[in-house]
C-alpha atoms as a PDB file:
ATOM      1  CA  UNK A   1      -2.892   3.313  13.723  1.00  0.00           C
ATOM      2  CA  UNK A   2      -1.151   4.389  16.708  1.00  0.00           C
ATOM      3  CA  UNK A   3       3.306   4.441  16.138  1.00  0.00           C
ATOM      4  CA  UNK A   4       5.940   5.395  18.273  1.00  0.00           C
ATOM      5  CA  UNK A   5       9.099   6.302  16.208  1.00  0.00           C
ATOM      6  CA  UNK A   6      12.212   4.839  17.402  1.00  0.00           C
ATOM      7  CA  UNK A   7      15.010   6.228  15.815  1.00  0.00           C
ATOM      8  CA  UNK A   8      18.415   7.497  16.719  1.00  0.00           C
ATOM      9  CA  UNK A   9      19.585  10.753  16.040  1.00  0.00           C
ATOM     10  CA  UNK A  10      16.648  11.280  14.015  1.00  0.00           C
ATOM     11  CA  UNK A  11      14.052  10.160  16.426  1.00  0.00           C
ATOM     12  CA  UNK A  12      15.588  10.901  19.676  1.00  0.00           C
ATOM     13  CA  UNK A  13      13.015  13.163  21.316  1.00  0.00           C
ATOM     14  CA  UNK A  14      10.389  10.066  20.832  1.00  0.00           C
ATOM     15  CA  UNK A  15      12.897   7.723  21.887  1.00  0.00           C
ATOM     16  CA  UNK A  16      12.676   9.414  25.389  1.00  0.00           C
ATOM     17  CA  UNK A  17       8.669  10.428  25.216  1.00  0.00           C
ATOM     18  CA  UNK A  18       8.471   6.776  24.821  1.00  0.00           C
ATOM     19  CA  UNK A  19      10.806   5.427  27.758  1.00  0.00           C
ATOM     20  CA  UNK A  20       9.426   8.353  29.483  1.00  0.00           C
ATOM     21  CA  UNK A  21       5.500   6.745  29.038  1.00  0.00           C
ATOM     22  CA  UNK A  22       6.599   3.554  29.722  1.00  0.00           C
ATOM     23  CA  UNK A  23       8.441   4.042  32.512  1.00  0.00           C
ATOM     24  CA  UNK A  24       5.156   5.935  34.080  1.00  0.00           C
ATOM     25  CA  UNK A  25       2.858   3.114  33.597  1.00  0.00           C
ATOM     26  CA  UNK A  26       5.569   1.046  35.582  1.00  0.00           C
ATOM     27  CA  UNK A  27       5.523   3.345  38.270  1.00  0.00           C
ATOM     28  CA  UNK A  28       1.706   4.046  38.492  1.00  0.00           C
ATOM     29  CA  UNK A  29       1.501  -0.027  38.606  1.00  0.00           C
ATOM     30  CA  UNK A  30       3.747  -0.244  41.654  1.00  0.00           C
ATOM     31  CA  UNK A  31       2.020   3.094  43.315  1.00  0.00           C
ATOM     32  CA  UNK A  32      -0.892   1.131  43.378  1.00  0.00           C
ATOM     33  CA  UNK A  33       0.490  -2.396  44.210  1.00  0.00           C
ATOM     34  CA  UNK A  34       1.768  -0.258  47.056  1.00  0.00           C
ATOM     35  CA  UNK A  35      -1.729   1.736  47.802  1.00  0.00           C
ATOM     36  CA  UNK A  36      -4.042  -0.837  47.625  1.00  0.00           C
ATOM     37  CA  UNK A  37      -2.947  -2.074  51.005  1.00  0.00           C
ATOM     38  CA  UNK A  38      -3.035   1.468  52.375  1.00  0.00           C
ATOM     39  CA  UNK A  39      -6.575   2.226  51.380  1.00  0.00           C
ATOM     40  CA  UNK A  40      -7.370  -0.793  53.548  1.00  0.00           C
ATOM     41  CA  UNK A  41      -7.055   1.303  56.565  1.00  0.00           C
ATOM     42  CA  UNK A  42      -8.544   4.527  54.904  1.00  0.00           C
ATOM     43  CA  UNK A  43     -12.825   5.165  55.395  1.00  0.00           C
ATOM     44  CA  UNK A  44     -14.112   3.201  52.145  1.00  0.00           C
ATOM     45  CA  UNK A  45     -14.991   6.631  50.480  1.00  0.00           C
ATOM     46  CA  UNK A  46     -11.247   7.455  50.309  1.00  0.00           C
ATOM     47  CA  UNK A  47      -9.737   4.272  49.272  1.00  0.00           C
ATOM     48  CA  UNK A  48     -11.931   3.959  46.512  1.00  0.00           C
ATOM     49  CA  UNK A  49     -11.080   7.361  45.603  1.00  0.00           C
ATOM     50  CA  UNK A  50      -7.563   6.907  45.656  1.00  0.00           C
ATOM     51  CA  UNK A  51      -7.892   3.896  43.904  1.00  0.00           C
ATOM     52  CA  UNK A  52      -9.902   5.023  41.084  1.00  0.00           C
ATOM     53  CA  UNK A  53      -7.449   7.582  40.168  1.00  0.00           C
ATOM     54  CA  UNK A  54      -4.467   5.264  40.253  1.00  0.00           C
ATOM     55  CA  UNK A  55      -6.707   3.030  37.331  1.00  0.00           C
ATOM     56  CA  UNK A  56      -7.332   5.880  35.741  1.00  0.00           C
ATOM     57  CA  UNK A  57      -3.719   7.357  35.040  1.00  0.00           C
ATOM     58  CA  UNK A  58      -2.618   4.063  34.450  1.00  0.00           C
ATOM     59  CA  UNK A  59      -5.116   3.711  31.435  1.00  0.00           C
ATOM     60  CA  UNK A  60      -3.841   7.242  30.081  1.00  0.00           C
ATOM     61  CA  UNK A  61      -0.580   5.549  29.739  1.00  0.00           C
ATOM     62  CA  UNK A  62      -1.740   2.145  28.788  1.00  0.00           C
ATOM     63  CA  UNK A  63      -0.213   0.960  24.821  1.00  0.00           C
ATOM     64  CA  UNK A  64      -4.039   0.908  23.495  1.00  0.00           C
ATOM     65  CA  UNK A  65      -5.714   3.550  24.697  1.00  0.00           C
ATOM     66  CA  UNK A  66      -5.078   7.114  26.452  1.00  0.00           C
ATOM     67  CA  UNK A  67      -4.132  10.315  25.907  1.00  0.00           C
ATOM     68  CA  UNK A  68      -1.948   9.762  22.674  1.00  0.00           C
ATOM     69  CA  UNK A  69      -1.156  11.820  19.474  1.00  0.00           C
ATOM     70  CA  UNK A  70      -3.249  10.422  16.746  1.00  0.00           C
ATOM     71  CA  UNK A  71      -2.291  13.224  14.260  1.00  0.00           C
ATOM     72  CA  UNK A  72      -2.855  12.124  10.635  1.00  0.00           C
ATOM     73  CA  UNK A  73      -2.279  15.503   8.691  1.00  0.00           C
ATOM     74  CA  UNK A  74       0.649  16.310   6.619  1.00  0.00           C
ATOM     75  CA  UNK A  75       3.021  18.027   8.782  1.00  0.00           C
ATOM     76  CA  UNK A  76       2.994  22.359   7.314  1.00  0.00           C
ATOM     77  CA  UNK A  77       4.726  22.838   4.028  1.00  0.00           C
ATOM     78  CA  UNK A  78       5.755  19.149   3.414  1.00  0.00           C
ATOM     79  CA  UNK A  79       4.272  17.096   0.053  1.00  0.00           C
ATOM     80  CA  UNK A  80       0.850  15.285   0.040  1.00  0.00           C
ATOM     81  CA  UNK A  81       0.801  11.757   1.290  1.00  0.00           C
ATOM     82  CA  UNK A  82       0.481   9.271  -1.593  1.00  0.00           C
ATOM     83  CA  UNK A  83      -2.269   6.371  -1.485  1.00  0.00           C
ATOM     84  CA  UNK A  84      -1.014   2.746  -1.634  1.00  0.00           C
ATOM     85  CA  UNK A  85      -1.567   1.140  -5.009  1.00  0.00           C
ATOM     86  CA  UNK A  86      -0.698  -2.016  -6.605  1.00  0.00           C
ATOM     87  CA  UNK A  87       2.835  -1.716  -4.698  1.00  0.00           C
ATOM     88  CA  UNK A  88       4.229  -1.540  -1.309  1.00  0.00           C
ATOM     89  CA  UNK A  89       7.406   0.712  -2.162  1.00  0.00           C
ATOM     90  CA  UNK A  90       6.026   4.493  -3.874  1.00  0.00           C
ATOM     91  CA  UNK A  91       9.046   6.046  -5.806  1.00  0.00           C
ATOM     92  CA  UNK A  92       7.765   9.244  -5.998  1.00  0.00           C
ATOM     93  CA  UNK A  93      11.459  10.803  -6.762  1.00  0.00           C
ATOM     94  CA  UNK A  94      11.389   8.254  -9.688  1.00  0.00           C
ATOM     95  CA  UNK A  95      14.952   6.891  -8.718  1.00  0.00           C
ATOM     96  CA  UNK A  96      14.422   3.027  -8.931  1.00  0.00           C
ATOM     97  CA  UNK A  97      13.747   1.046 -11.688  1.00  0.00           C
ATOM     98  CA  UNK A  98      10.364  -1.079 -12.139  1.00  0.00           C
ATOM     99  CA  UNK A  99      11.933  -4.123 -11.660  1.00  0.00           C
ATOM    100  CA  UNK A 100      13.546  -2.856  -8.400  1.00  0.00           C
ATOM    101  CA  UNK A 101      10.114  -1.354  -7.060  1.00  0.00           C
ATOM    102  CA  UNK A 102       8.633  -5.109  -8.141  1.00  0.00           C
ATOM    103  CA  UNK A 103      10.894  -7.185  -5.843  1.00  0.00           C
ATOM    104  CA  UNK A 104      10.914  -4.965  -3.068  1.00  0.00           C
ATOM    105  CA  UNK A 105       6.948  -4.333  -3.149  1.00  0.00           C
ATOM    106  CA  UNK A 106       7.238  -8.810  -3.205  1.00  0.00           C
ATOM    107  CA  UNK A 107       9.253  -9.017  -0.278  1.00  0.00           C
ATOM    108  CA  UNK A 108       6.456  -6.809   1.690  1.00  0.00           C
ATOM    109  CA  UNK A 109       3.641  -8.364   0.513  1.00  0.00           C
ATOM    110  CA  UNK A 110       5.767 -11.788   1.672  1.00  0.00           C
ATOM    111  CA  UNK A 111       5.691  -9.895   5.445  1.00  0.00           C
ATOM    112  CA  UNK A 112       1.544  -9.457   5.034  1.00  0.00           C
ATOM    113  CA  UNK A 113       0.529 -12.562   3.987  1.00  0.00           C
ATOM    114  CA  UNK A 114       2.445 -14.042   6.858  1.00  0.00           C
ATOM    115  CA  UNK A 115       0.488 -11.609   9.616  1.00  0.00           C
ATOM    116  CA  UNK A 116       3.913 -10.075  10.626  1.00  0.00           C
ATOM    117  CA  UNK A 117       4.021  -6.587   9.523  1.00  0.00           C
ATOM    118  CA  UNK A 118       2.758  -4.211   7.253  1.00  0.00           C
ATOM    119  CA  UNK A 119       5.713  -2.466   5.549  1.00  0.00           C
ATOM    120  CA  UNK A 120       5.007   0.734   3.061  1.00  0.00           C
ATOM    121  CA  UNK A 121       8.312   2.113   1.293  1.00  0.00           C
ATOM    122  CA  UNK A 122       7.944   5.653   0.281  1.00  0.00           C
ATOM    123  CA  UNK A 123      10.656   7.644  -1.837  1.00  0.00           C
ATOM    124  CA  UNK A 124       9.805  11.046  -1.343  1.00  0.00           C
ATOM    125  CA  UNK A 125      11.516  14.075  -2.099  1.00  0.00           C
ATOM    126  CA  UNK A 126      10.742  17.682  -0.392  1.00  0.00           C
ATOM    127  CA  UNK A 127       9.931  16.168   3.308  1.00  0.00           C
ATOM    128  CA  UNK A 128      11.114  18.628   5.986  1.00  0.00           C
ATOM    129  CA  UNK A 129       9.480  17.082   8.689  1.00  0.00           C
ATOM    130  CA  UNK A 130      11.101  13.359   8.505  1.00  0.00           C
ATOM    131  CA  UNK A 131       9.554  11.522  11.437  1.00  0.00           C
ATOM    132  CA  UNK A 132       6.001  13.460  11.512  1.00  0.00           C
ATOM    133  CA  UNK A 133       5.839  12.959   8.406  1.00  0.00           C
ATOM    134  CA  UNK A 134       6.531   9.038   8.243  1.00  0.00           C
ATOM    135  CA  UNK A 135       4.500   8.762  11.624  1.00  0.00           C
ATOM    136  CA  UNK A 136       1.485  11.041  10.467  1.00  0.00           C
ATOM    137  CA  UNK A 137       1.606   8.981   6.770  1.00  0.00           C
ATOM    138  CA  UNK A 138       1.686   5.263   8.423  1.00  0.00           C
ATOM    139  CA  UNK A 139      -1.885   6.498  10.693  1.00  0.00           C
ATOM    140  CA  UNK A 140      -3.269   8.322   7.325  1.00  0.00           C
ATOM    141  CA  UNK A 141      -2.650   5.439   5.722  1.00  0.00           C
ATOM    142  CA  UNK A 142      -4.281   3.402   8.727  1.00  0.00           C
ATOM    143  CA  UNK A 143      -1.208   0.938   8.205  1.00  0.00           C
ATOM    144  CA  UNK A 144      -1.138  -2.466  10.450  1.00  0.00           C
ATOM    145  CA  UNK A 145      -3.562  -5.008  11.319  1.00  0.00           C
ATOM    146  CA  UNK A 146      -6.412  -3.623  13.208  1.00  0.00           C
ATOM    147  CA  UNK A 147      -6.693  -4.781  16.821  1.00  0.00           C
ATOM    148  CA  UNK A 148      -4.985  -4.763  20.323  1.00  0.00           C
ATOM    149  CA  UNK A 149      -0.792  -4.585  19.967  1.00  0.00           C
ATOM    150  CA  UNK A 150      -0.435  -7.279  22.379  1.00  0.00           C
ATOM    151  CA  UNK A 151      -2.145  -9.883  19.672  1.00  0.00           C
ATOM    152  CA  UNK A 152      -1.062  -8.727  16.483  1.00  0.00           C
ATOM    153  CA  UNK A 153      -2.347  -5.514  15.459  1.00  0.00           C
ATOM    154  CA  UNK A 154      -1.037  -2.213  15.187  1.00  0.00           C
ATOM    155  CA  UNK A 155       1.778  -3.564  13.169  1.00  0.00           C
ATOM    156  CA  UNK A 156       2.775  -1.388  10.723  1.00  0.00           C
ATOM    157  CA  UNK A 157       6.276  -0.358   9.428  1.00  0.00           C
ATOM    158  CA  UNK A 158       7.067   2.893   6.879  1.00  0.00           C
ATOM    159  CA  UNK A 159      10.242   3.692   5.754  1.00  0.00           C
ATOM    160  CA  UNK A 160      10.843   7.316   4.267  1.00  0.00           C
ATOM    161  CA  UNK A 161      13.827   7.761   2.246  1.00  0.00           C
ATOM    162  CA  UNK A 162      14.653  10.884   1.116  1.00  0.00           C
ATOM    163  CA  UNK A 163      17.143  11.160  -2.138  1.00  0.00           C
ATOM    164  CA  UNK A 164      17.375  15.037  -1.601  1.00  0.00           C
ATOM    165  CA  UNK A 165      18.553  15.302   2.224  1.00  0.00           C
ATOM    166  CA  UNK A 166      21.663  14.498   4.215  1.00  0.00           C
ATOM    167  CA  UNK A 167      19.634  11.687   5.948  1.00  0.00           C
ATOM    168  CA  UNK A 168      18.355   9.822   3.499  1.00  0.00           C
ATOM    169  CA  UNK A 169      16.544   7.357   6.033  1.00  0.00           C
ATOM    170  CA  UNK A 170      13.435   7.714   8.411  1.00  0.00           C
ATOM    171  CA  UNK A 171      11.304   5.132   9.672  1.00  0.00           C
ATOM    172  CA  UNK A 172       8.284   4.433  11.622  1.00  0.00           C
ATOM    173  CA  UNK A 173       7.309   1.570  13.778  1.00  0.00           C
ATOM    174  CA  UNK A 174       3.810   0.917  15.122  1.00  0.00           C
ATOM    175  CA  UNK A 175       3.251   0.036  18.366  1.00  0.00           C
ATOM    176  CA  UNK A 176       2.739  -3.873  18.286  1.00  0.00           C
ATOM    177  CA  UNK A 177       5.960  -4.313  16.865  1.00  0.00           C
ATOM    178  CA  UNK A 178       7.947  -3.609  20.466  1.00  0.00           C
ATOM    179  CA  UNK A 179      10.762  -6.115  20.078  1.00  0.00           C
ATOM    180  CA  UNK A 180      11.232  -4.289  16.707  1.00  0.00           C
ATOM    181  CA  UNK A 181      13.888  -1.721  18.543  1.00  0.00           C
ATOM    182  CA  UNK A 182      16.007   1.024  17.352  1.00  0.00           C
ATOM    183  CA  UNK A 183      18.599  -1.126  17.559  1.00  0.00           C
ATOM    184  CA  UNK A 184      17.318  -3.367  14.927  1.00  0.00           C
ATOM    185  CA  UNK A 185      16.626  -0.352  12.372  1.00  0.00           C
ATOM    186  CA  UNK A 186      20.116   1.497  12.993  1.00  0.00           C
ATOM    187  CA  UNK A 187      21.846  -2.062  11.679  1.00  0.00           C
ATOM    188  CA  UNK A 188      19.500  -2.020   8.703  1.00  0.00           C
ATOM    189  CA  UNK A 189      20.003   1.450   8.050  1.00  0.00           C
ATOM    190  CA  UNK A 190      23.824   1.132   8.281  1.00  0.00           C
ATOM    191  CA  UNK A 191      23.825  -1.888   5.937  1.00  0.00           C
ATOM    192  CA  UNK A 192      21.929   0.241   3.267  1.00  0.00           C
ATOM    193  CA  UNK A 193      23.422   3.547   3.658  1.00  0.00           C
ATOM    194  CA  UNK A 194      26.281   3.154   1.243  1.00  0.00           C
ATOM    195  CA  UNK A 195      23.853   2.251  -1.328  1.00  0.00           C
ATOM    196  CA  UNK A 196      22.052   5.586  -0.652  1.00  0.00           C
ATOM    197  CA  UNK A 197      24.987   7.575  -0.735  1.00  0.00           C
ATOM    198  CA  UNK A 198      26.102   6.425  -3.727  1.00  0.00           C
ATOM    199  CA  UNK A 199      23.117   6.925  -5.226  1.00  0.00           C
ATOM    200  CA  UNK A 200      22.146   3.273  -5.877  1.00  0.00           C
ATOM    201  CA  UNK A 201      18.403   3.448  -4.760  1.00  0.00           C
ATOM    202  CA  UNK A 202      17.898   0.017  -6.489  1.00  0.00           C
ATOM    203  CA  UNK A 203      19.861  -1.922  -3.895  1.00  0.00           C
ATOM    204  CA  UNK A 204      19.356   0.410  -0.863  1.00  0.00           C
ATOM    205  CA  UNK A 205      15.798  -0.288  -1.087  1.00  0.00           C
ATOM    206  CA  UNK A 206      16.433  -3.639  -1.429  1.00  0.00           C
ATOM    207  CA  UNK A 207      18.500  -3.884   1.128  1.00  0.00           C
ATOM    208  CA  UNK A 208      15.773  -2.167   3.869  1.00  0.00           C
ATOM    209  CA  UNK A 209      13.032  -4.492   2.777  1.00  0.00           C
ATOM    210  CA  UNK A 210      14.933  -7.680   2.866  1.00  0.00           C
ATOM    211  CA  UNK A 211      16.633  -6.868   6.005  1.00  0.00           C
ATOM    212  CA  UNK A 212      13.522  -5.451   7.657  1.00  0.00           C
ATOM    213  CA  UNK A 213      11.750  -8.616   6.117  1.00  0.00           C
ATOM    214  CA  UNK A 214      14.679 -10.949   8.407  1.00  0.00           C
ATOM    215  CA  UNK A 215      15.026  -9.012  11.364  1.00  0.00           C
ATOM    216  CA  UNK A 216      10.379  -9.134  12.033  1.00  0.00           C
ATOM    217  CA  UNK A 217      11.069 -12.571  11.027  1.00  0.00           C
ATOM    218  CA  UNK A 218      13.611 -13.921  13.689  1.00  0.00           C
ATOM    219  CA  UNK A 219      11.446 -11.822  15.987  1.00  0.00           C
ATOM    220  CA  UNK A 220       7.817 -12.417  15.313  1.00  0.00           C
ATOM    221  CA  UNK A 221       8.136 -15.628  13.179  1.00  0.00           C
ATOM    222  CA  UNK A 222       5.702 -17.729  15.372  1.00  0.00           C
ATOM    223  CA  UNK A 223       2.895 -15.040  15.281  1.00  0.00           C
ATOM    224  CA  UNK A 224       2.451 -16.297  11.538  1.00  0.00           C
ATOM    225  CA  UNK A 225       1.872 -19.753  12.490  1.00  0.00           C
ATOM    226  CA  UNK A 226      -0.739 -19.177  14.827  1.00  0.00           C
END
């Protein structure tokens, strides 16, 4: 699964890598809107030429293909990833109770069965490398329906929360979730950070999977009923 982390102060340097890509394959499109009309009065070799390359650096920066970072290991001197089990939210930090981990876990397997999202909570103590780490676990997990963005797949969500650091809260968004911005996840993180703080993991969890569960819903809703 291919993500792009959008995230605020925590994610900022992807925030622009991803504006940044984006904002090349506009470019490349127009440059060759604008070039195909000039290779008209080029010899045949060199038009083609021209054109070909144009295609080609436009793929490199396409959503579903090209030269992107498809690293799945755990990022140097940060904890194992943890499988998926019978539950959607992992407390490895073992600060939630089992009825807590149950609802939440229900609320995520609500956004699967609808063909939404995929969304894995992970508790996770000892992660100095927040967003590789929540980026590099959602591919090693190969989280997300499988196929193109643009029709439902790459679609997976994690959200890292760490009870031992200043910020608590990391996420990762796959790449067929676009209207899903950072936006969206700073409101959901605000809404749940007083939980965190005061140490109520219970309802801060809660909080990210039912608000996460609303926000893919107002924005994806119809992709269910197709």
């Amino acid at each position: 699964m291919c993500f792009e982390e959008q995230k605020t102060e925590y994610r900022s340097q992807d925030i622009r890598r991803c504006l940044v890509r984006r904002n090349t394959e506009e470019s490349l499109r127009e440059l060759i809107i604008g070039w195909v009309p000039a290779c008209a009065g080029m010899t045949s070799r060199w038009g083609v030429v021209v054109l070909v390359c144009c295609l080609l650096a436009v793929a490199g920066c396409s959503k579903d293909g090209g030269a992107t970072d498809e690293n799945v290991s755990v990022p140097s001197g940060d904890p194992a990833f943890t499988a998926i089990g019978d539950s959607w939210v992992i407390d490895n930090a073992n600060v939630m109770s089992r009825e807590a981990v149950g609802q939440a876990s229900s609320v995520c397997q609500g956004l699967q069965d609808s063909g939404l999202a995929e969304v894995v909570v992970l508790v996770q103590n000892g992660v100095k490398h927040p967003a590789d780490y929540a980026t590099h676990y959602g591919r090693w997990l190969k989280l997300g329906k499988k196929g193109l963005s643009g029709e439902g797949g790459n679609n997976g969500i994690v959200w890292l929360i760490r009870p031992d650091a200043n910020d608590k809260m990391t996420y990762s968004i796959g790449r067929g979730l676009p209207k899903l911005t950072s936006g969206h996840m700073v409101d959901i993180m605000n809404k749940a950070s007083e939980y965190f703080n005061f140490g109520n993991y219970d309802m801060g969890v809660s909080v990210i999977v039912n608000e996460t569960s609303k926000t893919v819903n107002e924005l994806y809703g119809k992709r269910g009923k197709q």
